[in-house]
Protein backbone atom coordinates (compact mmCIF):
# COMPACT_ATOMS: atom_id res chain seq x y z
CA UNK A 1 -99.20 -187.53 -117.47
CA UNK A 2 -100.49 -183.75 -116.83
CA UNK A 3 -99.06 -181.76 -113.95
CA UNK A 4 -99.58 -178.05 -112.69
CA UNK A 5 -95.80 -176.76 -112.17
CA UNK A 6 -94.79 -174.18 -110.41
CA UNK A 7 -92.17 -171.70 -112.07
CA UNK A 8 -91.13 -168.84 -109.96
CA UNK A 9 -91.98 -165.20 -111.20
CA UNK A 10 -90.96 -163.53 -108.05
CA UNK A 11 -89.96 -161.28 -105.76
CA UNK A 12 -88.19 -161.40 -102.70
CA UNK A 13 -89.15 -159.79 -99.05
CA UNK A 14 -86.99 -160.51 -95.83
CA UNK A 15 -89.84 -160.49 -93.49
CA UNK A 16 -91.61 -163.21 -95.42
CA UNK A 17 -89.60 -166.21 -94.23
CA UNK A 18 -90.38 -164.78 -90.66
CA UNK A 19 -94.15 -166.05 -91.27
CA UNK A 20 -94.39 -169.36 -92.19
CA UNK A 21 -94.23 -170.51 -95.74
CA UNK A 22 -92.77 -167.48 -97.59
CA UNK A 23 -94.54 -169.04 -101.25
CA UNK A 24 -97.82 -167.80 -99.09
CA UNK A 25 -96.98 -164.36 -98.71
CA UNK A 26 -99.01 -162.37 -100.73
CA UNK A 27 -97.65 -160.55 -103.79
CA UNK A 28 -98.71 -156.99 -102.47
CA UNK A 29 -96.53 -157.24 -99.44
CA UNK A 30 -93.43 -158.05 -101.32
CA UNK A 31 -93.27 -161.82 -100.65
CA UNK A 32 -92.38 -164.97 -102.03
CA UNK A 33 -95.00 -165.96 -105.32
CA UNK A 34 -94.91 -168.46 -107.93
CA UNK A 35 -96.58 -168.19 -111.04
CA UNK A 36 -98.96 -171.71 -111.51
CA UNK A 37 -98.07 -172.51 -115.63
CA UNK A 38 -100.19 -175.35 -117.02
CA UNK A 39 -97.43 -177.62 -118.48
CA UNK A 40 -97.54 -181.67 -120.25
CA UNK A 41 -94.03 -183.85 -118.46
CA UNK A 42 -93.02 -186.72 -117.66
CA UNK A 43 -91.65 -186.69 -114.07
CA UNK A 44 -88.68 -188.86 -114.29
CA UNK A 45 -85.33 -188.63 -112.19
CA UNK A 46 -82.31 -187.05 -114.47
CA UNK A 47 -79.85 -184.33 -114.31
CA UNK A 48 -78.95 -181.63 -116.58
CA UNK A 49 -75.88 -182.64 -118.75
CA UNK A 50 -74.29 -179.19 -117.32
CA UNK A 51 -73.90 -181.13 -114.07
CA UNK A 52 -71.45 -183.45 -115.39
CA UNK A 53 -69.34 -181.10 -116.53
CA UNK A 54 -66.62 -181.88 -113.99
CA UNK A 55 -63.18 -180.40 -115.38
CA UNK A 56 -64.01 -176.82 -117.02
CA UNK A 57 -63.19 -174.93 -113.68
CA UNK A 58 -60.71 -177.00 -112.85
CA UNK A 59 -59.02 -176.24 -115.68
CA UNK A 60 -59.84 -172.82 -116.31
CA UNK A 61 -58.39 -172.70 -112.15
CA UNK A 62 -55.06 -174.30 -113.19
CA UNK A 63 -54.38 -172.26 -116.09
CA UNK A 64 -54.95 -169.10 -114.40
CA UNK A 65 -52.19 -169.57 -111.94
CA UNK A 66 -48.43 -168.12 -112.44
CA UNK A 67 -45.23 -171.21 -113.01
CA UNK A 68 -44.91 -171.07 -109.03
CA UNK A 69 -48.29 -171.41 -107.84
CA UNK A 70 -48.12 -174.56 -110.69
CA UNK A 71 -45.23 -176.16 -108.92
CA UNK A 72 -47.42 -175.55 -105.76
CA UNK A 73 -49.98 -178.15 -107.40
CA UNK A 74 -48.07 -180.42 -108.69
CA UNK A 75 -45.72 -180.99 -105.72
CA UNK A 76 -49.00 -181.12 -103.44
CA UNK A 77 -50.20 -183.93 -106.09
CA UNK A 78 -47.54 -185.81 -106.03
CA UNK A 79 -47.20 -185.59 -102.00
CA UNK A 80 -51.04 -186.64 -101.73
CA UNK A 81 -50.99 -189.50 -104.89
CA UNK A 82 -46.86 -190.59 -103.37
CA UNK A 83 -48.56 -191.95 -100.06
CA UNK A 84 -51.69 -193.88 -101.93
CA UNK A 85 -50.27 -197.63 -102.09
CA UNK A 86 -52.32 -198.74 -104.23
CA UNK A 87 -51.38 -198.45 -107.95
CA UNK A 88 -54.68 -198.90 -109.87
CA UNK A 89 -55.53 -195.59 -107.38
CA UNK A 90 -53.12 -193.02 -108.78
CA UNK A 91 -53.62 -194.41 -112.12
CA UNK A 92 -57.11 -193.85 -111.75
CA UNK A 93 -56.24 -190.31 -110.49
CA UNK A 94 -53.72 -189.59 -113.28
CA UNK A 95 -56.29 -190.21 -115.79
CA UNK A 96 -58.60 -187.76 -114.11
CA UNK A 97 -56.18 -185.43 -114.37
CA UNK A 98 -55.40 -185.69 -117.44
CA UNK A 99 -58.68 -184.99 -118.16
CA UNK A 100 -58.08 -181.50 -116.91
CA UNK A 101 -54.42 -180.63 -118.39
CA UNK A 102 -52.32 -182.81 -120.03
CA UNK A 103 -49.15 -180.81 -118.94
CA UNK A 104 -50.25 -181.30 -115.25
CA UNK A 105 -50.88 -184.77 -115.87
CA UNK A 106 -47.99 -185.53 -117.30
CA UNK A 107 -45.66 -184.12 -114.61
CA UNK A 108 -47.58 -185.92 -111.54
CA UNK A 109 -46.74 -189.11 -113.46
CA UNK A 110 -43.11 -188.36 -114.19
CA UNK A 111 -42.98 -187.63 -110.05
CA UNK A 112 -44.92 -191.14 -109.53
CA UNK A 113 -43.17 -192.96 -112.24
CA UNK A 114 -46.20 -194.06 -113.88
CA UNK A 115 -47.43 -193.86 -117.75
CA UNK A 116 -50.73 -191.22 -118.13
CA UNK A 117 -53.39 -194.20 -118.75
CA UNK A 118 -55.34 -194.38 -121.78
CA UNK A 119 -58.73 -194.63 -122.24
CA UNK A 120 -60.24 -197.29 -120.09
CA UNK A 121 -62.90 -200.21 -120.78
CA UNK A 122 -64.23 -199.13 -117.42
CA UNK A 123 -66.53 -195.97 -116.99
CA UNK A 124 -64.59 -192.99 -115.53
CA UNK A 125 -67.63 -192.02 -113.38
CA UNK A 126 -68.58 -194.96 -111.74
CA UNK A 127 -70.73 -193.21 -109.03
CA UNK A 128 -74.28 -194.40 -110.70
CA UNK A 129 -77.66 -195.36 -109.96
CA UNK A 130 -78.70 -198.79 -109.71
CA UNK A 131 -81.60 -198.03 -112.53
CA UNK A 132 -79.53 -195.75 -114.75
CA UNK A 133 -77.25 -196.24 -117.85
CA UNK A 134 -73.66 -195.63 -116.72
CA UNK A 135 -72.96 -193.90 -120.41
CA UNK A 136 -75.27 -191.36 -119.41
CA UNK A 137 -73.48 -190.35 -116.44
CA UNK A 138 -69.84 -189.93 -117.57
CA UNK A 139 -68.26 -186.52 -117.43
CA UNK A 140 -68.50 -184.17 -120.50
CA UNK A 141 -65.88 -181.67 -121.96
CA UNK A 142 -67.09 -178.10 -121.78
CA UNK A 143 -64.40 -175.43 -123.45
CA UNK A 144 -65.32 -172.47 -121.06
CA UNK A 145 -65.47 -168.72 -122.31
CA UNK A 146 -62.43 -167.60 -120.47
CA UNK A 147 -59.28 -169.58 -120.93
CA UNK A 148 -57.82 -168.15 -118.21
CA UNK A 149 -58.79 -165.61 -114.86
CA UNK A 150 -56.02 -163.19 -113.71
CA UNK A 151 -58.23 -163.01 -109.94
CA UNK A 152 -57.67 -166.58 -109.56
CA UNK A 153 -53.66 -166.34 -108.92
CA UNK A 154 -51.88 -165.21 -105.87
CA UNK A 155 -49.08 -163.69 -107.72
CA UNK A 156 -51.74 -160.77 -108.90
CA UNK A 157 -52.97 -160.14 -105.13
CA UNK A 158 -53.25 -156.44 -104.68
CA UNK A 159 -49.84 -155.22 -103.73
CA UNK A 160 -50.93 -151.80 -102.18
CA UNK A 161 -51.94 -152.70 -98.52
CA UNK A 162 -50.70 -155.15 -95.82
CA UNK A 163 -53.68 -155.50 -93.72
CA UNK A 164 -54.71 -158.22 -91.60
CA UNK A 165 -51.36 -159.41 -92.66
CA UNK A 166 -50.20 -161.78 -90.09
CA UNK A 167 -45.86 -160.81 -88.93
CA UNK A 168 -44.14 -163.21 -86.64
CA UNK A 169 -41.17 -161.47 -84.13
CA UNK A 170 -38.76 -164.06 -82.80
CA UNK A 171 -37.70 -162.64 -79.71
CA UNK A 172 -36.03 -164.15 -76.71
CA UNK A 173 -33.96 -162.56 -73.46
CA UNK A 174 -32.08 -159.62 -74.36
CA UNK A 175 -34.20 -158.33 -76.90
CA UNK A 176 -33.36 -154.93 -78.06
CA UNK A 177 -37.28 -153.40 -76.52
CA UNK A 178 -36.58 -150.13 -78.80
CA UNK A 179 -36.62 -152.22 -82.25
CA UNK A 180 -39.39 -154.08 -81.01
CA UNK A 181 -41.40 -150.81 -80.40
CA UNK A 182 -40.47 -148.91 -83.35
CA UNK A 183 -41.32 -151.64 -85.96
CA UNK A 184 -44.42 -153.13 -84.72
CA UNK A 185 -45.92 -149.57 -83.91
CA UNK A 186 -45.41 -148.76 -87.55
CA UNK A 187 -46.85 -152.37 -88.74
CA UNK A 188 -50.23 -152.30 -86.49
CA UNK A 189 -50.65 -148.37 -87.61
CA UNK A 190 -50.99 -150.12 -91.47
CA UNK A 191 -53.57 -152.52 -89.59
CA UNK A 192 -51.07 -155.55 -89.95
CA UNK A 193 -51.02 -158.18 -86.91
CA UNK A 194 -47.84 -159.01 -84.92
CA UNK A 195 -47.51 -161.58 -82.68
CA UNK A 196 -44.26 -162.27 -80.86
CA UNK A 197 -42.69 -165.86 -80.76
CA UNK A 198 -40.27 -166.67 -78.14
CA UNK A 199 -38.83 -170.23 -76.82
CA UNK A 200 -40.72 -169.98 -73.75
CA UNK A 201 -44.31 -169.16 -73.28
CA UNK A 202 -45.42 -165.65 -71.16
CA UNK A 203 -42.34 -162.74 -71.55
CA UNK A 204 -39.41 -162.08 -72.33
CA UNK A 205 -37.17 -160.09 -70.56
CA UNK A 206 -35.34 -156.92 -72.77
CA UNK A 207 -31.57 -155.94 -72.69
CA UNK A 208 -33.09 -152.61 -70.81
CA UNK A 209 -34.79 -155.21 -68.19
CA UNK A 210 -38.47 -154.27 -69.66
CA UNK A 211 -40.75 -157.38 -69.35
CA UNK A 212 -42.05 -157.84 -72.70
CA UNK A 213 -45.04 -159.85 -73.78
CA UNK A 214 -44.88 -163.16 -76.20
CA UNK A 215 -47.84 -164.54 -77.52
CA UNK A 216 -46.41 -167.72 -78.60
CA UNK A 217 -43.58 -170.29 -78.19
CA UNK A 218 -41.72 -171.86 -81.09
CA UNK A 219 -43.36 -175.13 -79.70
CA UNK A 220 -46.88 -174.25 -80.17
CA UNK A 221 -46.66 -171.79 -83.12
CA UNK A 222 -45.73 -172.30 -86.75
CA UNK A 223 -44.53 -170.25 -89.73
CA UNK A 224 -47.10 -171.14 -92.43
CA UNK A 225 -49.68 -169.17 -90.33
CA UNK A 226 -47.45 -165.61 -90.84
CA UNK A 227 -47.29 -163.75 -93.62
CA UNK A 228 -43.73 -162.71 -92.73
CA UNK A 229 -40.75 -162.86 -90.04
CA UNK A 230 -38.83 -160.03 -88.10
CA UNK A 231 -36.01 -160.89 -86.27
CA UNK A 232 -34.84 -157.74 -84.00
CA UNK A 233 -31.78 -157.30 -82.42
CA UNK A 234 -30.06 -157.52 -79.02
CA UNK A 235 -27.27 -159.32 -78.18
CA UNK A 236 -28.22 -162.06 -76.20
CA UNK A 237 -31.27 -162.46 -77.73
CA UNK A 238 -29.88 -162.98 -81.37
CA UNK A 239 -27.36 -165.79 -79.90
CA UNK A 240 -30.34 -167.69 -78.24
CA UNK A 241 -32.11 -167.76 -81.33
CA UNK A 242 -29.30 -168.99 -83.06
CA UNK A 243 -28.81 -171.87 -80.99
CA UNK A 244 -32.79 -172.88 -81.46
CA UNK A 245 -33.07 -175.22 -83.84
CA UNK A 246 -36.75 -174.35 -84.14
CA UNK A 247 -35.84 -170.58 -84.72
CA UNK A 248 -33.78 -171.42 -87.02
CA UNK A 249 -36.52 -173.96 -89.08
CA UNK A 250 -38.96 -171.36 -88.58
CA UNK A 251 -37.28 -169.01 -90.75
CA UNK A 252 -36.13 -171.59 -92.95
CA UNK A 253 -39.66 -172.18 -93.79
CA UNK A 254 -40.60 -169.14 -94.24
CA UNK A 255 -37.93 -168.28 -96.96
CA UNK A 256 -38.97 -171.78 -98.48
CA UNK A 257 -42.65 -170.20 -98.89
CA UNK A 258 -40.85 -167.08 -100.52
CA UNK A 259 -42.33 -164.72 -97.51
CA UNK A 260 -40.99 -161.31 -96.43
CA UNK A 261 -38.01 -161.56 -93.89
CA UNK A 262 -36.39 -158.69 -92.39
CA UNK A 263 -33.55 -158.34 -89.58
CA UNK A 264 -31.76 -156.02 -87.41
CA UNK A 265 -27.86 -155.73 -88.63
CA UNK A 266 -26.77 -157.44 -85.70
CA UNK A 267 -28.81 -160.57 -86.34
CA UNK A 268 -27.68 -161.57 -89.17
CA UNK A 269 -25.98 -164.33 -87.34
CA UNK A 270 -29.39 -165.73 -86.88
CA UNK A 271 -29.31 -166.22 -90.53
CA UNK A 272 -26.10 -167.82 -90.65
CA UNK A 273 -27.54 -170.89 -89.32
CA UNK A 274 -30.18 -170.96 -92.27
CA UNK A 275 -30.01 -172.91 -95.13
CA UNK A 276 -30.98 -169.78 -97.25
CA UNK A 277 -27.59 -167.61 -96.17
CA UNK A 278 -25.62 -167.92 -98.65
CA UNK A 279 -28.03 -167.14 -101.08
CA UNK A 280 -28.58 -163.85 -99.83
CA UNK A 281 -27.26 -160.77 -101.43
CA UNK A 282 -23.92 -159.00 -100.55
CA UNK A 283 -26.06 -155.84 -100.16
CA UNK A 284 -29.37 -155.01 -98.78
CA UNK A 285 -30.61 -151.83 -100.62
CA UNK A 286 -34.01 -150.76 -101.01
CA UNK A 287 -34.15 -152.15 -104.45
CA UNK A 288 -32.67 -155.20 -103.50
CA UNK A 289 -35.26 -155.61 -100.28
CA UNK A 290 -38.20 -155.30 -102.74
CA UNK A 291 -36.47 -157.53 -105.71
CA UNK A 292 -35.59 -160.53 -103.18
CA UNK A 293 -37.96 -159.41 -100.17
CA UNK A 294 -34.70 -159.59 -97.53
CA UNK A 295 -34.71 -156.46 -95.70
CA UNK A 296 -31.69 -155.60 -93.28
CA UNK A 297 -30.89 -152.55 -91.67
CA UNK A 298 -29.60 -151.07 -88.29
CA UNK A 299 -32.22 -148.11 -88.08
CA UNK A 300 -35.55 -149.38 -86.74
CA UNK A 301 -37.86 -146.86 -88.72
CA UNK A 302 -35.98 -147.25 -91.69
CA UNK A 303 -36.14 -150.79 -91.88
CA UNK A 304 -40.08 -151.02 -90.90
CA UNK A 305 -41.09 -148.75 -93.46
CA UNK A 306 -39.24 -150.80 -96.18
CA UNK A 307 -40.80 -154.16 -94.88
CA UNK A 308 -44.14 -152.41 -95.21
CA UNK A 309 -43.12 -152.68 -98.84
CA UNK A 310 -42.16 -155.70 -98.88
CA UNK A 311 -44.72 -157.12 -97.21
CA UNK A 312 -47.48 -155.20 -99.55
CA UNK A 313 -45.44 -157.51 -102.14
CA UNK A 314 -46.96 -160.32 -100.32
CA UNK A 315 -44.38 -163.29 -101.76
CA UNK A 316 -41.42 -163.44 -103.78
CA UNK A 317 -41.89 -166.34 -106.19
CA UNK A 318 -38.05 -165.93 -107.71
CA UNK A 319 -37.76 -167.93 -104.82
CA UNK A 320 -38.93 -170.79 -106.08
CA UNK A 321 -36.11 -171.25 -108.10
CA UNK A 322 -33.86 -171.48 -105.41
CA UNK A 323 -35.59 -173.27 -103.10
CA UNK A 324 -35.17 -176.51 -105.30
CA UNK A 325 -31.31 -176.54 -104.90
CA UNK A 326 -30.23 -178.69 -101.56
CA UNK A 327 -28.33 -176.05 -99.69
């Protein structure tokens, strides 16, 4: 069969798609062309063997990401495969992954109790047309150039800037106003966000009688949308929070995540009711703040300028390490 195709030798003009078809714009006004090559084909319907290259990003994805981020996966596999009932499904999943990593593979099935299935009689892609030969549409193996991508992984996110970073104040009546003040002025001038989280809805009122602002409640806001948690001081304030058993989950969750947490001396006892207390340091020292990303300190200024730093650090992974032992 002869056909006149089409291959595009062209060049691109933004008014063109203004007027109609933009493969009718004429050349000399910068438009849309096509250059008409005389060619002998067979029109039939097929894909490129490229396209069933499922697992090369996958795995190139997998292996770029630091041991933490790893756990990430493989807990949020075996969360997703755990509630499947059927079996033959997260077999059938397990041997797709394997087909990615063996090492991931493997520890999704030790989590689901399940041997890694070997080859199948059945096709692994069994999305085919009715007219096609199945063999021809199974996935192919494709080593990719780069074994691994350092951009890929959170753990190398630029550590120079917070902004747009997202901080959560927990706040309640008898908030110290001054803390409040002095540590989210010197947040929002590095262009970070903070939103203050209360148990009630509307304002707070501060130990100096100052109505202040909230922007959420602890029933309508979560952790996992900040990228860290202040918690300033004032006496009544600090013993309400303590007593809120969403307060206290809220920052529970956020050390679980390995997030930047800082305090005002005199609410620490907010963190006593943690599960994360007593593996906090005896001492809070610059060094310390930026190894464990805990910052505590009695001087407002102080203290924001060091959770700046912390926060630029964006998450602590060593966490992860802890977070696995029941408190």
């Amino acid at each position: 069969m002869r056909q006149i195709i089409n291959r595009g030798k062209s060049s691109y003009h933004p008014n063109s798609l203004a007027n109609g078809d933009p493969r009718q714009a004429k050349a000399s006004e910068g438009g849309y062309t096509t250059y008409p090559e005389r060619v002998d084909a067979k029109k039939v319907r097929a894909r490129s063997r490229s396209f069933f290259d499922h697992f090369s990003q996958a795995r190139l994805f997998f292996n770029s990401q630091s041991e933490p981020e790893k756990d990430h996966l493989i807990d949020a596999l075996n969360f997703e495969l755990g509630k499947v009932v059927n079996i033959d499904v997260r077999k059938r999943m397990l041997r797709v992954l394997g087909q990615i990593d063996k090492g991931l593979a493997t520890s999704v099935a030790l989590a689901l109790r399940l041997p890694i299935p070997k080859e199948a009689d059945e096709p692994l892609n069994q999305s085919i047309p009715a007219d096609a030969n199945p063999d021809e549409y199974q996935p192919v193996q494709v080593e990719g150039a780069l074994v691994k991508s350092t951009p890929l992984s959170m753990a190398n996110t630029v550590k120079d800037s917070i902004v747009s970073r997202k901080i959560a104040f927990l706040v309640a009546d008898g908030v110290d106003s001054n803390s409040i003040k002095t540590v989210k002025k010197t947040l929002e001038d590095q262009k970070a966000i903070v939103d203050l989280i209360a148990p009630r809805q509307g304002f707070v009122t501060a130990a100096n009688s100052e109505i202040v602002p909230v922007q959420h409640s602890f029933l309508t806001m979560d952790s996992v949308m900040y990228d860290a948690v202040y918690v300033p001081g004032g006496a009544n304030s600090v013993a309400t929070l303590e007593a809120d058993a969403d307060a206290v989950h809220f920052l529970n969750q956020a050390f679980r995540h390995c997030k930047p947490i800082a305090a005002d001396v005199s609410a620490i006892q907010v963190f006593e009711a943690t599960y994360f207390f007593r593996k906090l340091p005896e001492k809070f020292d610059e060094k310390i703040a930026l190894r464990d990303g805990i910052v505590i300190n009695n001087r407002p200024k102080s203290l924001a300028d060091l959770f700046v730093k912390a926060i630029s650090q964006h998450r602590f992974w060593e966490r992860e390490k802890s977070r696995k032992v029941p408190a």
